[in-house]
Protein backbone atom coordinates (compact mmCIF):
# COMPACT_ATOMS: atom_id res chain seq x y z
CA UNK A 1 0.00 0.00 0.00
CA UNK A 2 1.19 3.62 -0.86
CA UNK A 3 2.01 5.99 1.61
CA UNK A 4 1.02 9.74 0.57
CA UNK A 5 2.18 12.99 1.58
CA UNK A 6 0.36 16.15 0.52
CA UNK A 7 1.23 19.89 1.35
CA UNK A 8 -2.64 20.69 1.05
CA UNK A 9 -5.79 18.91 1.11
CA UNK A 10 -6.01 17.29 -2.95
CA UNK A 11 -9.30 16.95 -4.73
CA UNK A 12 -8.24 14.13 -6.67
CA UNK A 13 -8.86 10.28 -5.86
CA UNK A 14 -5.33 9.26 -5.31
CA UNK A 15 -6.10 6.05 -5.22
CA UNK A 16 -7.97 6.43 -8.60
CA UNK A 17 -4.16 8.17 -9.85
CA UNK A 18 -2.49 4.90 -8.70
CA UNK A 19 -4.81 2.79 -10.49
CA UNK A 20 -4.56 4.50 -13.88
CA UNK A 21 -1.02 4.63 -13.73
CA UNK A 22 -0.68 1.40 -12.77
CA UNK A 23 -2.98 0.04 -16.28
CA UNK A 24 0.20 2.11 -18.64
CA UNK A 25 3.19 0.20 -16.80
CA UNK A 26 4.32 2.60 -14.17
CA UNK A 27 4.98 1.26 -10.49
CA UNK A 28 5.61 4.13 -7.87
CA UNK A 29 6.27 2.42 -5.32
CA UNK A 30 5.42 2.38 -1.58
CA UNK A 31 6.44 5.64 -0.89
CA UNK A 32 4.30 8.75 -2.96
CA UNK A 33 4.50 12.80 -2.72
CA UNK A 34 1.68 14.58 -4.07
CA UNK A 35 2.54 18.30 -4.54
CA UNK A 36 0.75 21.35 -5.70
CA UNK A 37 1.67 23.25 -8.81
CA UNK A 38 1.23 26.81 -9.27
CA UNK A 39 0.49 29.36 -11.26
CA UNK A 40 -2.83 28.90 -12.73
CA UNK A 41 -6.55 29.70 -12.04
CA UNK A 42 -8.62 27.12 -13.99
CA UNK A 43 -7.26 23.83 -12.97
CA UNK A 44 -6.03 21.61 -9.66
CA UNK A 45 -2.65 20.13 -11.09
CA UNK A 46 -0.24 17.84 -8.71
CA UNK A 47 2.79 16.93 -9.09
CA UNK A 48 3.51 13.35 -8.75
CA UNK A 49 6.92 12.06 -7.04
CA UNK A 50 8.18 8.56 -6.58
CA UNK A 51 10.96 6.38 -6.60
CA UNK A 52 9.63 6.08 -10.30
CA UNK A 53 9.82 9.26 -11.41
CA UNK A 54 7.83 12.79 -11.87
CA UNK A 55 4.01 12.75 -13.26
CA UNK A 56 1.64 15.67 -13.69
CA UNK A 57 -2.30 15.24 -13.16
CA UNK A 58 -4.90 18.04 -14.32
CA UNK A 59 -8.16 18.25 -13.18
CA UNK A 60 -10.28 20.99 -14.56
CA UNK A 61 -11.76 23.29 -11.97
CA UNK A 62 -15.67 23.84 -12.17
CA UNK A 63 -15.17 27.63 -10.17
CA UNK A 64 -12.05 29.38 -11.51
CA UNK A 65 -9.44 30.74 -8.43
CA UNK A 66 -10.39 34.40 -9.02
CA UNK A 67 -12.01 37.18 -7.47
CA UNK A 68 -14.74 37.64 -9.81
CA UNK A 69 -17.53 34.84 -10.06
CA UNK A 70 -15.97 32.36 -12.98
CA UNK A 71 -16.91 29.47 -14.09
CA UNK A 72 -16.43 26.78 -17.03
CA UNK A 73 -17.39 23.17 -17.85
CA UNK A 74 -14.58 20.54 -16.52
CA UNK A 75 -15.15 19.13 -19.73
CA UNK A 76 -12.48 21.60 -21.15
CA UNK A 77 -10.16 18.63 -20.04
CA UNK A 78 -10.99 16.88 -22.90
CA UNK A 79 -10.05 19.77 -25.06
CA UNK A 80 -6.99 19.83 -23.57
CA UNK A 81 -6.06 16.53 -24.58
CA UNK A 82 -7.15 16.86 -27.87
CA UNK A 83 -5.62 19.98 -29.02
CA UNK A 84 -2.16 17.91 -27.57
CA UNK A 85 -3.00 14.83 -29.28
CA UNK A 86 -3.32 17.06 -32.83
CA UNK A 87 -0.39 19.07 -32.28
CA UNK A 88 1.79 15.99 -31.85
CA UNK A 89 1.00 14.52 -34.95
CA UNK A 90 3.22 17.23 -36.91
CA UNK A 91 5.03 18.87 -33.61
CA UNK A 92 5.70 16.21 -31.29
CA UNK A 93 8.48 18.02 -29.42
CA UNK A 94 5.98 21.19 -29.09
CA UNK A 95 3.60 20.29 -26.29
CA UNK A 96 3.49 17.52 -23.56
CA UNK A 97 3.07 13.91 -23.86
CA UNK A 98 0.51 12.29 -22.79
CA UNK A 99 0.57 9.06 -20.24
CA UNK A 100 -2.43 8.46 -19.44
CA UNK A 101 -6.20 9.51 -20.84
CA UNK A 102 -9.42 8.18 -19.75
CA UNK A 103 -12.71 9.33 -20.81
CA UNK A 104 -14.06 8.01 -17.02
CA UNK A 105 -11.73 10.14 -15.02
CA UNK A 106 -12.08 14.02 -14.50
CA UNK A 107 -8.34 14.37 -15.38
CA UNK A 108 -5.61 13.39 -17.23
CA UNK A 109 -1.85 12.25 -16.47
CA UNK A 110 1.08 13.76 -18.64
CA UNK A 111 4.50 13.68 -18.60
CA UNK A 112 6.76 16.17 -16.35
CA UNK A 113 9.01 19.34 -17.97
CA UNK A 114 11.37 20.22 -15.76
CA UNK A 115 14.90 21.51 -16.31
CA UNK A 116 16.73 22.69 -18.68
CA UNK A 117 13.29 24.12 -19.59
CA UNK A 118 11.92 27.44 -17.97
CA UNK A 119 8.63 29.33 -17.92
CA UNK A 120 8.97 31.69 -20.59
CA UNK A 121 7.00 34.65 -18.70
CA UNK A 122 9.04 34.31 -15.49
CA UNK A 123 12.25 34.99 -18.01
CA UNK A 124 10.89 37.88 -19.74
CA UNK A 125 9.41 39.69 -15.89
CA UNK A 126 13.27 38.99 -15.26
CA UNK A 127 14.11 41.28 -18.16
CA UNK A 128 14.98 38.48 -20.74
CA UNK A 129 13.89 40.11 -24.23
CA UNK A 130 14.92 37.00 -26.02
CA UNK A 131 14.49 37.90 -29.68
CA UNK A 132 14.70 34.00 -30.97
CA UNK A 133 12.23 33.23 -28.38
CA UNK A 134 9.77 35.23 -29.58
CA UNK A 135 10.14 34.39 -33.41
CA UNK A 136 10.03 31.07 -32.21
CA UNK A 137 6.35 31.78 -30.40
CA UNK A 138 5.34 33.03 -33.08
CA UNK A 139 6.15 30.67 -35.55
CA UNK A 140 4.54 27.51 -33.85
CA UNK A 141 1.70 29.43 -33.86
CA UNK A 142 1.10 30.28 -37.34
CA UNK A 143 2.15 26.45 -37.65
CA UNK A 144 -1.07 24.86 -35.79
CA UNK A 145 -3.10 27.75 -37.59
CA UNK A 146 -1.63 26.43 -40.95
CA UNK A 147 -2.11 22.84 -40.18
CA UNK A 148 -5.78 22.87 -38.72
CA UNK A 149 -7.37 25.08 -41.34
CA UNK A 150 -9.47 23.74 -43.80
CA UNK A 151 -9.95 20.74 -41.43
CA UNK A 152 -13.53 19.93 -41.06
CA UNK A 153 -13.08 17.28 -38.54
CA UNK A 154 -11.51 19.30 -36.21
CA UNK A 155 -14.34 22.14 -36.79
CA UNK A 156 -16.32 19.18 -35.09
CA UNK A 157 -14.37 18.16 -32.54
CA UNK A 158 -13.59 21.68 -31.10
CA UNK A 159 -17.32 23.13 -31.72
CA UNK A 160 -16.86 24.57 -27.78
CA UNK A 161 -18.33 27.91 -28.81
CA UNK A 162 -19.92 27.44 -24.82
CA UNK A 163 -16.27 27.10 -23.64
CA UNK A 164 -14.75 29.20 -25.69
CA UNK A 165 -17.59 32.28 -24.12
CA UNK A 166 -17.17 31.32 -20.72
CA UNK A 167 -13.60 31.10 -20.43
CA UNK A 168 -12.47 34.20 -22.76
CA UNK A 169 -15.03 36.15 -24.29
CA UNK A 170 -17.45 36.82 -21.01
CA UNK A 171 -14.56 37.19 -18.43
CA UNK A 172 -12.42 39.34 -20.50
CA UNK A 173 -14.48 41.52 -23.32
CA UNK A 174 -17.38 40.95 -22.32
CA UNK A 175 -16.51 42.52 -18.41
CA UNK A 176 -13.82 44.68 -19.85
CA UNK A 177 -16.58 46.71 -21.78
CA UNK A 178 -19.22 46.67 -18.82
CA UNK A 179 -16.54 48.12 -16.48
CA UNK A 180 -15.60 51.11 -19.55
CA UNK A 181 -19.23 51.82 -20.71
CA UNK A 182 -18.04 54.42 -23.35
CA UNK A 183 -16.06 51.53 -25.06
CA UNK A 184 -19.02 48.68 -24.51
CA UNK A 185 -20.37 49.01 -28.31
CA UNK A 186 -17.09 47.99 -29.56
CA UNK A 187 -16.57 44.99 -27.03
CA UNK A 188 -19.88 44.02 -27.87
CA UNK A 189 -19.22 44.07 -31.48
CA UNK A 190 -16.07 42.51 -31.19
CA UNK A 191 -17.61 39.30 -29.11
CA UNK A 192 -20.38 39.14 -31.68
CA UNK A 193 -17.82 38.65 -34.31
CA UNK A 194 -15.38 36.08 -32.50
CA UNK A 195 -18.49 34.30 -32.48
CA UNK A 196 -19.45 34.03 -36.34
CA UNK A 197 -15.39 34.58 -37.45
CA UNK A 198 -14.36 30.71 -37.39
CA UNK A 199 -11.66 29.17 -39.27
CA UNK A 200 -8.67 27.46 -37.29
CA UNK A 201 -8.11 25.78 -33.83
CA UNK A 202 -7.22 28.22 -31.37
CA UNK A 203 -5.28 27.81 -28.45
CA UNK A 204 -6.91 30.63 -26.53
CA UNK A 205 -4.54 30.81 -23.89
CA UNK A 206 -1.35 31.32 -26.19
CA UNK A 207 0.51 33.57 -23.73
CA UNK A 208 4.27 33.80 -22.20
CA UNK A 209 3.31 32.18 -19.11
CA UNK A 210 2.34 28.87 -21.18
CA UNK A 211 5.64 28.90 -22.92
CA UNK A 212 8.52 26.57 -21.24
CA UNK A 213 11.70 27.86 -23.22
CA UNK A 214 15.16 26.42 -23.65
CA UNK A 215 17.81 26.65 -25.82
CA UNK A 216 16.12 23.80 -27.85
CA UNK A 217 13.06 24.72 -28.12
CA UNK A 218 9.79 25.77 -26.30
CA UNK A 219 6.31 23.60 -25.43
CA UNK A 220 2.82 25.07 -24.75
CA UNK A 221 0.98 24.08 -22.25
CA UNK A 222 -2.71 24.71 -20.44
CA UNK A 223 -4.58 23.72 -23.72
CA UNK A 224 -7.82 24.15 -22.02
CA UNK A 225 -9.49 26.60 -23.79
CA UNK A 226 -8.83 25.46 -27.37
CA UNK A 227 -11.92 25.78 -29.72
CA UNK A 228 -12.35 26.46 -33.02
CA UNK A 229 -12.24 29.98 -33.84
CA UNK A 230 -10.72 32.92 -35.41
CA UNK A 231 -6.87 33.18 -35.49
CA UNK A 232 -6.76 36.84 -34.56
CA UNK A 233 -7.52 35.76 -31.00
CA UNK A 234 -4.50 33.80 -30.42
CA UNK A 235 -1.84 36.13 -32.26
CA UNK A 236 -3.25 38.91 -30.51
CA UNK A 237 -3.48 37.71 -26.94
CA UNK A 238 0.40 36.94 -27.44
CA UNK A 239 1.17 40.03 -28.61
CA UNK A 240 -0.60 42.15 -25.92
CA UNK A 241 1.37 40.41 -23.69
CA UNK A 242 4.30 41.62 -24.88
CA UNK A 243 3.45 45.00 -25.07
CA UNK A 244 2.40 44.34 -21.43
CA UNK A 245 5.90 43.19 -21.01
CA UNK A 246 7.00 46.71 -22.14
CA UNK A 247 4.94 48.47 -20.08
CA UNK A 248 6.23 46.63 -16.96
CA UNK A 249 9.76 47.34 -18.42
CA UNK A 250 9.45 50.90 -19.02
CA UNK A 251 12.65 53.02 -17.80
CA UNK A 252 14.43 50.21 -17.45
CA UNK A 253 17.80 49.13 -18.94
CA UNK A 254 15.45 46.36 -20.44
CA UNK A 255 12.97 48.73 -22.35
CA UNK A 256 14.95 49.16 -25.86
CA UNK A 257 15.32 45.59 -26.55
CA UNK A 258 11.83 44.71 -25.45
CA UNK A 259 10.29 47.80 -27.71
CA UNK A 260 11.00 45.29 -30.51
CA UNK A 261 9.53 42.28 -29.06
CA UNK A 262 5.77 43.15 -29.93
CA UNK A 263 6.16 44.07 -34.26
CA UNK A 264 8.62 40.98 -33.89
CA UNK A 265 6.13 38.56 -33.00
CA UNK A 266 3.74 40.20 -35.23
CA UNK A 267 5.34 40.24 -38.61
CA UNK A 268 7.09 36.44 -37.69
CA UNK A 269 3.33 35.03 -37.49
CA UNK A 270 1.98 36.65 -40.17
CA UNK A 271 5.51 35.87 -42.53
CA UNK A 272 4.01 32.39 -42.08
CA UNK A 273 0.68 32.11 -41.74
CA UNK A 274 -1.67 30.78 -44.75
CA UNK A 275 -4.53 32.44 -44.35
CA UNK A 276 -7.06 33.79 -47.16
CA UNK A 277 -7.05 36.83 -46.54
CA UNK A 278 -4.16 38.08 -44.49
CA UNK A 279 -4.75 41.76 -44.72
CA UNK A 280 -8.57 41.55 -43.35
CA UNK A 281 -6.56 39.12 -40.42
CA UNK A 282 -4.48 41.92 -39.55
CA UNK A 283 -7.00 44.98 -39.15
CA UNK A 284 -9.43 42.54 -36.99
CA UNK A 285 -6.45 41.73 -34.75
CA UNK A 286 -4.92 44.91 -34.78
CA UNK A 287 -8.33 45.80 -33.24
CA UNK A 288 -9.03 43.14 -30.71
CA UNK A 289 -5.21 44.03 -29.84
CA UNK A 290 -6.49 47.14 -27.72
CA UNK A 291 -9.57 45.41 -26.64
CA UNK A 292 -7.27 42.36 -25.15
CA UNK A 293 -5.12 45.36 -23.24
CA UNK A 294 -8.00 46.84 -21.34
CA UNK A 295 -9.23 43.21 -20.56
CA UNK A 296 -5.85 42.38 -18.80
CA UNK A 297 -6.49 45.32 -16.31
CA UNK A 298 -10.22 45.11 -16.50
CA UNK A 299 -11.47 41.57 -17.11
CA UNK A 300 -11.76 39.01 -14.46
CA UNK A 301 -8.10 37.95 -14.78
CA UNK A 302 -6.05 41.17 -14.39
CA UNK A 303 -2.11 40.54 -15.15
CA UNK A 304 -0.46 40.63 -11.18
CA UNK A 305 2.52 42.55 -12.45
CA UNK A 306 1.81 46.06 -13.23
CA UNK A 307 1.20 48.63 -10.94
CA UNK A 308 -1.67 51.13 -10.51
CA UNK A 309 -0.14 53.80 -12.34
CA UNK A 310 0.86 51.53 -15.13
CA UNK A 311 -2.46 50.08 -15.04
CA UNK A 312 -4.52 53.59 -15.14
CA UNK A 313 -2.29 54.76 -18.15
CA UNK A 314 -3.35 51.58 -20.09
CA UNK A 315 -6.71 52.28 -19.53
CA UNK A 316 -6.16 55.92 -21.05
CA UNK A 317 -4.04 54.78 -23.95
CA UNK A 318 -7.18 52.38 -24.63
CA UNK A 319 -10.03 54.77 -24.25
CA UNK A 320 -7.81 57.06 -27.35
CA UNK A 321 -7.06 55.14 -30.06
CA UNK A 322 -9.82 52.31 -29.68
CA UNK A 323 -12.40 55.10 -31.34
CA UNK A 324 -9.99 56.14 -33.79
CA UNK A 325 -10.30 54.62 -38.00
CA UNK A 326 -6.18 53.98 -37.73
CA UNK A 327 -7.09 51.51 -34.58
CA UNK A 328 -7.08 48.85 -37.51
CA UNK A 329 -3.81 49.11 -38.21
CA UNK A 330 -0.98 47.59 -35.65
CA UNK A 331 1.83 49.85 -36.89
CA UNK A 332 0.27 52.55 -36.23
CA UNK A 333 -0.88 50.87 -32.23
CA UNK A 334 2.88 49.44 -32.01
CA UNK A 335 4.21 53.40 -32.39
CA UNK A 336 1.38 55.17 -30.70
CA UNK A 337 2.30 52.77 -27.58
CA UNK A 338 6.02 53.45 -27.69
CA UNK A 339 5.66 57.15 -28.08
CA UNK A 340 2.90 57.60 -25.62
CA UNK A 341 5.45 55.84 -23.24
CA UNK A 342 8.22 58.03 -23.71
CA UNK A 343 6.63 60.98 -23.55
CA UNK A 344 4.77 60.68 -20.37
C-alpha cells in the first residue's frame, strides 16, 4: 500500500491516480509525494513524485481561483487533450506527452518538464527580451493555424463555442466593456464577431506564461481553452502580452530591446501564416489588440505585475485610439504605444 504525503488537502482520488497509472506500466512504489503546482486559475494540477519518477495530473476546476464569479465546464479537459494529441501529430516536441487519458476520469496524467526548460514569462518579468524566443512563439503558432485550417473534422471536434464564451469572451471583453461603458459598443461588437469569425483551432490561452523555453526549443501548455475559432484571438493575446511586457519594463535598462519584441512577434506570425485573406486578419487583430489590453487590467483575470499607475495609463491609452479609424492598423498601435510611453 502507498504511503502519501500532501502539502494541502487534494481533490483528486489518489487512489484512482495509482490505479490509472498502474494500467500504462508505471509502479511508484510504496512511498508517494503529491505536490501542488502553481500558477494557474482554472485547474487543480499535482505533481507526482516517486521512486519512479515525476508525473503531472490536471483536473479541470468547475469555479475558476479568481475574485470575480468564474466558471467553465470541466469538460475543457478533454479539449486539452485533444488539441495535444493534434499538435503531436506534426510537432511532437511542441507540447506535452501524454501518459495516461481516460474518458471516465475528471483528469488526465502527462508527462513532467522540468529543467533545462523554464517558464517563458518568469524569463521575460526577469528582463529576458529573447528575440529568438519570440520568433520562435510566433512561428509555432502560425504552424497549428496552418495545419488545422481547412480541417472539417476538427471544426467538429472543437465546436466549444460554450467554452470558448465562458472562459475568454465573457470574463475578458465581455466585463472589460461593462466596467468602460463608453467603449461597450465595440466589445460588444467585437464578441459578436469572435463568435461568427471561425476558421482554425485556437489555443486561446497562447501567452508567455504557457511557454517553457530552452535553448532547444519551447512547449505550450494549459490547452484548455482550445476551440475552433478565429486566429486573430490567439496572435493577438500573445502580442498584448508583450506589449504588457513593455509596459512593466518601461525606464528600465530592459525597455529598448523589449520595444522590438511586440512588431517581432507580429510580422514572424503573419511571414508564415496561410490564411485567405491576411490583410482583413491583420486589421481585426490589430483591433481586438487594444480590446485584449484593457481586458488584462479590466477583465476578471487582471495581469499581477503592473502597478496602478501603469495600469490607469493603459486604460487611457485604450479609451484614445480604440475610437480612432487607424485603430485597424498595428503599426500605427505598435508606435502610438512606444511614443505615448516616452513621452509621459
Amino acid at each position: 500500500m502507498a504511503v502519501f504525503s500532501d502539502i494541502r488537502p487534494i481533490m483528486i482520488d489518489r487512489d484512482s491516480v495509482l490505479r490509472q497509472l498502474q494500467k500504462v506500466g508505471v509502479d511508484l512504489g510504496a512511498s508517494v509525494t503529491f505536490s501542488p503546482l502553481t500558477g494557474g486559475v482554472s485547474s487543480d494540477i499535482w505533481l507526482i513524485e516517486s521512486g519512479a519518477g515525476k508525473y503531472v495530473v490536471k483536473q479541470a476546476l468547475p469555479k475558476l481561483k479568481v475574485k470575480d464569479h468564474w466558471a467553465a465546464d470541466v469538460k475543457r479537459n478533454l479539449a486539452e487533450q485533444a488539441y495535444i494529441n493534434f499538435v503531436r501529430t506534426f510537432n511532437p516536441r511542441a507540447v506535452p506527452k501524454i501518459l495516461l487519458s481516460d474518458d471516465s476520469v475528471p483528469y488526465f496524467i502527462m508527462e513532467f518538464l522540468g529543467p533545462p526548460l523554464q517558464n517563458w514569462k518568469e524569463k521575460l518579468l526577469q528582463g529576458d527580451g529573447d528575440s529568438k524566443k519570440v520568433v520562435q512563439a510566433a512561428t509555432l503558432l502560425a504552424e497549428i493555424h496552418n495545419q488545422s485550417r481547412g480541417h472539417q473534422s476538427l471544426a467538429t471536434r472543437f465546436d466549444h463555442l460554450d467554452g470558448f464564451y465562458a472562459l475568454r469572451l465573457e470574463p475578458y471583453l465581455v466585463t472589460a466593456g461593462k466596467r468602460s461603458p463608453q467603449l461597450a459598443p465595440y466589445f460588444s461588437a467585437e464578441v459578436q464577431r469572435l463568435m461568427t469569425d471561425r476558421s482554425v483551432l485556437v489555443h486561446g490561452d497562447y501567452s508567455p506564461k504557457n511557454l517553457l523555453v530552452s535553448d532547444s526549443g519551447m512547449v505550450l501548455l494549459d490547452h484548455e481553452v482550445a476551440c475552433w475559432a478565429d486566429p486573430s484571438f490567439d496572435i493577438s493575446f500573445l502580442v498584448n502580452h508583450l506589449f504588457l511586457k513593455l509596459l512593466y519594463h518601461h525606464r528600465s535598462h530592459h525597455a529598448p530591446q523589449f520595444k522590438l519584441l511586440p512588431e517581432l512577434a507580429w510580422h514572424n506570425y503573419f511571414a508564415a501564416v496561410e490564411a485567405p485573406d491576411t490583410d482583413l486578419l491583420q486589421r481585426k487583430s490589430a483591433k481586438l489588440l487594444l480590446m485584449l489590453m484593457l481586458a488584462r487590467v479590466d477583465g476578471k483575470s487582471p495581469v499581477e505585475y503592473l502597478i496602478v499607475e501603469k495600469r490607469n495609463w493603459l486604460r487611457n491609452f485604450v479609451s484614445k485610439y480604440l475610437p480612432l479609424s487607424e485603430a485597424e492598423e498595428f503599426e500605427f498601435i505598435s508606435q502610438a504605444f512606444i511614443s505615448e510611453l516616452d513621452n509621459q
